[in-house]
PDB file of N, CA and C in Angstrom:
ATOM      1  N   UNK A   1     132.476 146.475 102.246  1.00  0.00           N
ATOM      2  CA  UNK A   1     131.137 146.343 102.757  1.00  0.00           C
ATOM      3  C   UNK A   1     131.207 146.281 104.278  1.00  0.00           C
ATOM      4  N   UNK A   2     130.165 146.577 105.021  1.00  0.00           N
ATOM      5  CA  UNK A   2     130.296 147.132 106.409  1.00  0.00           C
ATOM      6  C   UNK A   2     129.765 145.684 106.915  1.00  0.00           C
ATOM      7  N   UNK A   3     130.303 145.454 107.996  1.00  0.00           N
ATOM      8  CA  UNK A   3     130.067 144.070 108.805  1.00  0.00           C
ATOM      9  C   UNK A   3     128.776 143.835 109.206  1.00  0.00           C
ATOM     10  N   UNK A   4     128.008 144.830 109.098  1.00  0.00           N
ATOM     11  CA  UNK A   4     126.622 144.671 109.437  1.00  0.00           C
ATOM     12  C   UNK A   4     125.595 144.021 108.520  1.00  0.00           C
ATOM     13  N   UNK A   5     126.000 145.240 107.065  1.00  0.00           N
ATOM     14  CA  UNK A   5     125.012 144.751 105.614  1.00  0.00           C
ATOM     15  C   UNK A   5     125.544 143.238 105.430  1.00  0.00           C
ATOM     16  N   UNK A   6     127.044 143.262 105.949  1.00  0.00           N
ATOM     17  CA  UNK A   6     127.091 141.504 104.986  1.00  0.00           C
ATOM     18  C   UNK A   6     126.377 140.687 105.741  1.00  0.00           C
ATOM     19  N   UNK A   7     126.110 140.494 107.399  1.00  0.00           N
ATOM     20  CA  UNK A   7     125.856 139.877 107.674  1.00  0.00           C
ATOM     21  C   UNK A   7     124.036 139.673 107.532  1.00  0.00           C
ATOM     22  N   UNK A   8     123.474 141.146 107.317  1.00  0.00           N
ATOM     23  CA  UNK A   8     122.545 141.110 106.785  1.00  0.00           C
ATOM     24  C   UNK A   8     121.723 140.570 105.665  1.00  0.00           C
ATOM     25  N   UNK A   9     122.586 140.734 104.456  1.00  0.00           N
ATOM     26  CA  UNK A   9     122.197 140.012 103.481  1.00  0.00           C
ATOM     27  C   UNK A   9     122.655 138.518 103.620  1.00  0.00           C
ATOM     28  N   UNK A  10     123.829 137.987 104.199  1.00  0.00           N
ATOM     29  CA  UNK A  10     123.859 136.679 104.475  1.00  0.00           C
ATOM     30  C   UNK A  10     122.565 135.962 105.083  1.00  0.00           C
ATOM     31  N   UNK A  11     122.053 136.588 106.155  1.00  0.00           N
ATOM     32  CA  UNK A  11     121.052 135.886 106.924  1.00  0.00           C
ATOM     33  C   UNK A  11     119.578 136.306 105.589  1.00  0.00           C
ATOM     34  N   UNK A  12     119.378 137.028 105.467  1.00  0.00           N
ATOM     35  CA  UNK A  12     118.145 136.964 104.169  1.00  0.00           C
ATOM     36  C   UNK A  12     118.618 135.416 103.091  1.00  0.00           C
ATOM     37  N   UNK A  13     119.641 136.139 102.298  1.00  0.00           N
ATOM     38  CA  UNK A  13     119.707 134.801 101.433  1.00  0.00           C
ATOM     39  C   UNK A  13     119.989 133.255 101.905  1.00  0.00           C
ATOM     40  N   UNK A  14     120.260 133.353 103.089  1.00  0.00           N
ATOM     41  CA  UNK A  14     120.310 131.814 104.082  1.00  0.00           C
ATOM     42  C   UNK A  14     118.754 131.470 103.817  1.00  0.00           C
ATOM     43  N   UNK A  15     117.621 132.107 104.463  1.00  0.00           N
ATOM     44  CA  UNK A  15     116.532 132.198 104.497  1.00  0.00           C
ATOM     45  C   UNK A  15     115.797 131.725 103.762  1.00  0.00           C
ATOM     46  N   UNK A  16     116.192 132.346 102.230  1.00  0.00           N
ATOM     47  CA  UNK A  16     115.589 132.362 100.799  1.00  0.00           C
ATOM     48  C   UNK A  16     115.810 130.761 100.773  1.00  0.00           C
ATOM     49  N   UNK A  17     117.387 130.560 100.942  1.00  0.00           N
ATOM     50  CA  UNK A  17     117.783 129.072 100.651  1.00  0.00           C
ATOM     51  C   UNK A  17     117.084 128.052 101.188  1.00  0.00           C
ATOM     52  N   UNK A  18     116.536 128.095 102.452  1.00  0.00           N
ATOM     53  CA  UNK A  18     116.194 127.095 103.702  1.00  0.00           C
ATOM     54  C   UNK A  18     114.826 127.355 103.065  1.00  0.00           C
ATOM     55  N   UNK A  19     113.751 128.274 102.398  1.00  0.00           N
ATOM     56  CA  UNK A  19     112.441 128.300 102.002  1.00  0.00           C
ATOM     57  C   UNK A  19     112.472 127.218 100.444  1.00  0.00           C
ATOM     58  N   UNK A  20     113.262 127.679  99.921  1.00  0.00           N
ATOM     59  CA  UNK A  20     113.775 126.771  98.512  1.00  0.00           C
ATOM     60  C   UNK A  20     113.846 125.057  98.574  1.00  0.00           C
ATOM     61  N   UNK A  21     114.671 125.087  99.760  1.00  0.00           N
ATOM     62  CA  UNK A  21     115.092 123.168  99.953  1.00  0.00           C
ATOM     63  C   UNK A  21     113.817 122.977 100.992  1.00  0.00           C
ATOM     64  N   UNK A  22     113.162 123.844 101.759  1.00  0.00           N
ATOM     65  CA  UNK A  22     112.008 122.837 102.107  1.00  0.00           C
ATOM     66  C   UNK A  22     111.222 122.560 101.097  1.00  0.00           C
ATOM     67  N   UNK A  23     110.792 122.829 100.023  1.00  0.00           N
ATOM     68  CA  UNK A  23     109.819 122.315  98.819  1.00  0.00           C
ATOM     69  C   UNK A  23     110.236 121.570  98.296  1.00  0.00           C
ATOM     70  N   UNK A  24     111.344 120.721  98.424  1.00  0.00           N
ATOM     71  CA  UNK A  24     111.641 119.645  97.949  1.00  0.00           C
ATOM     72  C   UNK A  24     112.322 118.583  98.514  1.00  0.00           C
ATOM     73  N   UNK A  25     112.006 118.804 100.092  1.00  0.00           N
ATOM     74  CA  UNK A  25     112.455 118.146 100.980  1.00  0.00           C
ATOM     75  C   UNK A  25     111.354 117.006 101.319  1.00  0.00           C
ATOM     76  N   UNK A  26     111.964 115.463 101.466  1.00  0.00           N
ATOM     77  CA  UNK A  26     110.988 114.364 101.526  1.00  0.00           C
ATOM     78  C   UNK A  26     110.618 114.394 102.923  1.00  0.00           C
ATOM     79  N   UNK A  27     108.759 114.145 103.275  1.00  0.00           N
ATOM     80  CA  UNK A  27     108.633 113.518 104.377  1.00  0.00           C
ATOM     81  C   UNK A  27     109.478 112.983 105.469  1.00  0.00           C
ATOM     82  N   UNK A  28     109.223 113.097 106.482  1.00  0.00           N
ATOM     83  CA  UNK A  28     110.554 112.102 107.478  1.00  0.00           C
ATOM     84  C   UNK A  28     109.144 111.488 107.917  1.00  0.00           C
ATOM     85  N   UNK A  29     109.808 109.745 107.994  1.00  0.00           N
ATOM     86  CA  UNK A  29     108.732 108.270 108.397  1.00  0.00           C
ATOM     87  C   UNK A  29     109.646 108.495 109.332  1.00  0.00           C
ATOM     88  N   UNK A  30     108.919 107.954 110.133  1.00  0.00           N
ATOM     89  CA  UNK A  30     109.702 107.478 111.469  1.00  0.00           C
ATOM     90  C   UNK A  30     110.773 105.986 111.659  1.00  0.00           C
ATOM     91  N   UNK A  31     111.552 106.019 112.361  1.00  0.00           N
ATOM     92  CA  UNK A  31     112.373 104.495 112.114  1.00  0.00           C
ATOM     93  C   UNK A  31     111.705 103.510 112.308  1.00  0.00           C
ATOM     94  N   UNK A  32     110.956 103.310 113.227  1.00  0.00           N
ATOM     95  CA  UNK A  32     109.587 102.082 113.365  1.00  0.00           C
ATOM     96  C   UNK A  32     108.759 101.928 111.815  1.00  0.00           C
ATOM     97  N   UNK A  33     108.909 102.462 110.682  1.00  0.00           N
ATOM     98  CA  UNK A  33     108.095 102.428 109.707  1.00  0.00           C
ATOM     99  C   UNK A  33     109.283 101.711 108.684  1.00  0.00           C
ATOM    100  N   UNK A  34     109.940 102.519 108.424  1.00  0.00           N
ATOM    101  CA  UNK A  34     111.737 102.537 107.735  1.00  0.00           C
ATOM    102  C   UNK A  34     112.286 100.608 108.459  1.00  0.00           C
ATOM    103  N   UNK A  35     111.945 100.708 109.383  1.00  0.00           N
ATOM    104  CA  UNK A  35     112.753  99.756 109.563  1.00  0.00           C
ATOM    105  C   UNK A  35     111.800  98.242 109.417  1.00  0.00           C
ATOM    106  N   UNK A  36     110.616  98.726 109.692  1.00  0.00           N
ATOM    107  CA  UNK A  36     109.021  97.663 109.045  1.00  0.00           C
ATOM    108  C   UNK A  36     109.142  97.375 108.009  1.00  0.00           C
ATOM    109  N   UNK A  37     109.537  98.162 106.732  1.00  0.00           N
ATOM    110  CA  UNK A  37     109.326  98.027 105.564  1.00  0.00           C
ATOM    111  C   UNK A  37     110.350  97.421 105.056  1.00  0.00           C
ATOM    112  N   UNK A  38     111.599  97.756 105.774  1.00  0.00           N
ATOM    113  CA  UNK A  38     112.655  97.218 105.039  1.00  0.00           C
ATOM    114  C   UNK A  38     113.137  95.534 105.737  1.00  0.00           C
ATOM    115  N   UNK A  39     112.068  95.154 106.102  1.00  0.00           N
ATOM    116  CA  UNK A  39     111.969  93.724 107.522  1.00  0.00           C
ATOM    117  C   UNK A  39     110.868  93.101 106.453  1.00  0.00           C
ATOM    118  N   UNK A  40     109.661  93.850 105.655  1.00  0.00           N
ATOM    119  CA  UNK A  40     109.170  93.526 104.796  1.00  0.00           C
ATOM    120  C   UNK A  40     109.607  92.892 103.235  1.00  0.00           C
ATOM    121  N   UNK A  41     110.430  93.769 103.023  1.00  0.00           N
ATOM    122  CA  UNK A  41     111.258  93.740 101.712  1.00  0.00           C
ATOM    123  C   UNK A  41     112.325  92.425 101.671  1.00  0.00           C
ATOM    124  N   UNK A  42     112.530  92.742 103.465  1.00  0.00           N
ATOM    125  CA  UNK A  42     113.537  91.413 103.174  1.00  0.00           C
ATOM    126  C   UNK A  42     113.167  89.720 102.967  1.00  0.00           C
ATOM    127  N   UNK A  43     112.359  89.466 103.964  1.00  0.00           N
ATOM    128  CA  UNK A  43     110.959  88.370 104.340  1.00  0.00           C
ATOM    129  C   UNK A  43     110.446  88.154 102.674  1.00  0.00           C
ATOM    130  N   UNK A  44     110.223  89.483 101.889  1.00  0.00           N
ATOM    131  CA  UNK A  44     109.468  88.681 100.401  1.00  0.00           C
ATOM    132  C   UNK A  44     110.683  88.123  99.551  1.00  0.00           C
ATOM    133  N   UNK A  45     111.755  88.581  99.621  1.00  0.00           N
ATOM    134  CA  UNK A  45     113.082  88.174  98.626  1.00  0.00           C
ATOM    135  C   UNK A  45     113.539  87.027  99.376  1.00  0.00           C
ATOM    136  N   UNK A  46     113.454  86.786 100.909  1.00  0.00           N
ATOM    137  CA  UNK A  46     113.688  85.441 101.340  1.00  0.00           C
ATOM    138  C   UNK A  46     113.019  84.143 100.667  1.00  0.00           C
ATOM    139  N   UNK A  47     111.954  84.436 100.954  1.00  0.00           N
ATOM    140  CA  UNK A  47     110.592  83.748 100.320  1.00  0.00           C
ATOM    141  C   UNK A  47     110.534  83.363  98.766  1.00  0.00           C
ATOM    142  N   UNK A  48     110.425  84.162  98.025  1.00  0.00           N
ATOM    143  CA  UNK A  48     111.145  84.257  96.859  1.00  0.00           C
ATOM    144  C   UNK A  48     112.165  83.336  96.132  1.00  0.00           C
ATOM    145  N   UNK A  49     113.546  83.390  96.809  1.00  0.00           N
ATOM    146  CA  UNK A  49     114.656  83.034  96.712  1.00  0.00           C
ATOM    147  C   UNK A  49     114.162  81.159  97.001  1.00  0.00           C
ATOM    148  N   UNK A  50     113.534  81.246  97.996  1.00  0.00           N
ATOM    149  CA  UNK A  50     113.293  79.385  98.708  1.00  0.00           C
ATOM    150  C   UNK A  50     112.888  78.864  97.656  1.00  0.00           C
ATOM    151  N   UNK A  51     111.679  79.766  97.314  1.00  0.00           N
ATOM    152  CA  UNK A  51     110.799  79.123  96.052  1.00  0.00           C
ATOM    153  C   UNK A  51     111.883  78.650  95.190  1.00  0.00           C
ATOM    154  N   UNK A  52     111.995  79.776  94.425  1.00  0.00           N
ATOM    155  CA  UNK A  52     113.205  79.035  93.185  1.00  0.00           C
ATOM    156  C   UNK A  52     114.214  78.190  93.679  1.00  0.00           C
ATOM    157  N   UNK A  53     114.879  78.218  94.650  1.00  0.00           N
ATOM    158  CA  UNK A  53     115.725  77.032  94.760  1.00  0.00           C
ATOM    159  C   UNK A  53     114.676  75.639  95.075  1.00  0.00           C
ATOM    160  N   UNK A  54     113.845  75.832  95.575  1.00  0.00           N
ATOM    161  CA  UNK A  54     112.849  74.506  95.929  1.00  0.00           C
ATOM    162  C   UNK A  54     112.422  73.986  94.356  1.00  0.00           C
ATOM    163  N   UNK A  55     111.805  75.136  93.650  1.00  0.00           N
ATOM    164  CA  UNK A  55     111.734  74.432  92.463  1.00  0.00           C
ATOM    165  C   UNK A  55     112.883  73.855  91.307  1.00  0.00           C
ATOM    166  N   UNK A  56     113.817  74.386  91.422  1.00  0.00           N
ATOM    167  CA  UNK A  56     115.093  74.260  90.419  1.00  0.00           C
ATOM    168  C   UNK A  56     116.177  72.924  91.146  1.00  0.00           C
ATOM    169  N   UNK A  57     115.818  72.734  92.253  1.00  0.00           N
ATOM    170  CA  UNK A  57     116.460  71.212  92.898  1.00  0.00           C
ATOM    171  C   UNK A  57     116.590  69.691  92.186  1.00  0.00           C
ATOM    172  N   UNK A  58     117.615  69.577  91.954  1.00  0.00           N
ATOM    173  CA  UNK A  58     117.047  68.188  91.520  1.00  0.00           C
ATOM    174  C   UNK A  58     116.740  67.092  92.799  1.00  0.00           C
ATOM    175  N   UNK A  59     116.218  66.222  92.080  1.00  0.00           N
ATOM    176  CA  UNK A  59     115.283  65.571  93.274  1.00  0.00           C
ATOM    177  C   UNK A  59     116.517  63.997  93.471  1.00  0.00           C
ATOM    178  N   UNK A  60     116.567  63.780  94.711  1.00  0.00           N
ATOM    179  CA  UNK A  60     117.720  62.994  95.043  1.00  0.00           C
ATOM    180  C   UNK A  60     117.621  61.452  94.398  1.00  0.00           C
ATOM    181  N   UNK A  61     116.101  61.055  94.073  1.00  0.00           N
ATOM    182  CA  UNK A  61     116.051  59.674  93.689  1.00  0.00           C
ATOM    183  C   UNK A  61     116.064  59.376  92.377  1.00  0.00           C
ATOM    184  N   UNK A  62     116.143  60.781  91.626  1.00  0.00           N
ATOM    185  CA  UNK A  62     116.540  60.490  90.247  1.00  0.00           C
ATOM    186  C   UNK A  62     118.011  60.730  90.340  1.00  0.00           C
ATOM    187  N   UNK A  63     118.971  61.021  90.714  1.00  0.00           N
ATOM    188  CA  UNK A  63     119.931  60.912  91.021  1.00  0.00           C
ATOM    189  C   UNK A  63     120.876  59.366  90.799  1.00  0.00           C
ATOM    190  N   UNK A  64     119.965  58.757  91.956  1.00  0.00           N
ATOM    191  CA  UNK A  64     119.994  57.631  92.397  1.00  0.00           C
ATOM    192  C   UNK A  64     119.973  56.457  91.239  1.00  0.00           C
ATOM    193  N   UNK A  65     120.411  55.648  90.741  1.00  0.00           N
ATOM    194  CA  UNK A  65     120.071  54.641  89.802  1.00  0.00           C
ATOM    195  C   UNK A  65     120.899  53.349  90.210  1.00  0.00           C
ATOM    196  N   UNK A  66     119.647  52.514  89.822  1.00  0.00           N
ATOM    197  CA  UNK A  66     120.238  50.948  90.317  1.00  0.00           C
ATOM    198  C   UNK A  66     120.803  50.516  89.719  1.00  0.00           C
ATOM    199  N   UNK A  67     122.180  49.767  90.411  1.00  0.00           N
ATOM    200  CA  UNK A  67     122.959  49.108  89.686  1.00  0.00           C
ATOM    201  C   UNK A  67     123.143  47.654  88.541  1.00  0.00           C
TER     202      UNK A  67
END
């Protein structure tokens, strides 16, 4: 094959390919959003986490018993 056609049909089916993966290529968020959300995500599992240990504590004065 002559150096021309291959490179010809290379650059078409490149083409075809790059039309193919944009239709299923995700949105790009910006890092100010990406990095909001995931500052979000973390803050509710913090929160979260307090709770249950706040509730599942035992409480120090039952602990405690007089001698």
């Amino acid at each position: 094959m002559h150096a021309d056609v291959h490179h010809l049909l290379h650059t078409v089916e490149a083409a075809e390919l790059h039309s193919t993966a944009a239709e299923f290529r995700l949105p790009r968020t910006s890092l100010r959003t990406r990095v909001g959300w995931t500052l979000v995500e973390v803050g509710l599992r913090l929160t979260t986490q307090g709770r249950e240990a706040v509730a599942t504590a035992p409480r120090a004065t039952a602990a405690v018993q007089p001698a």
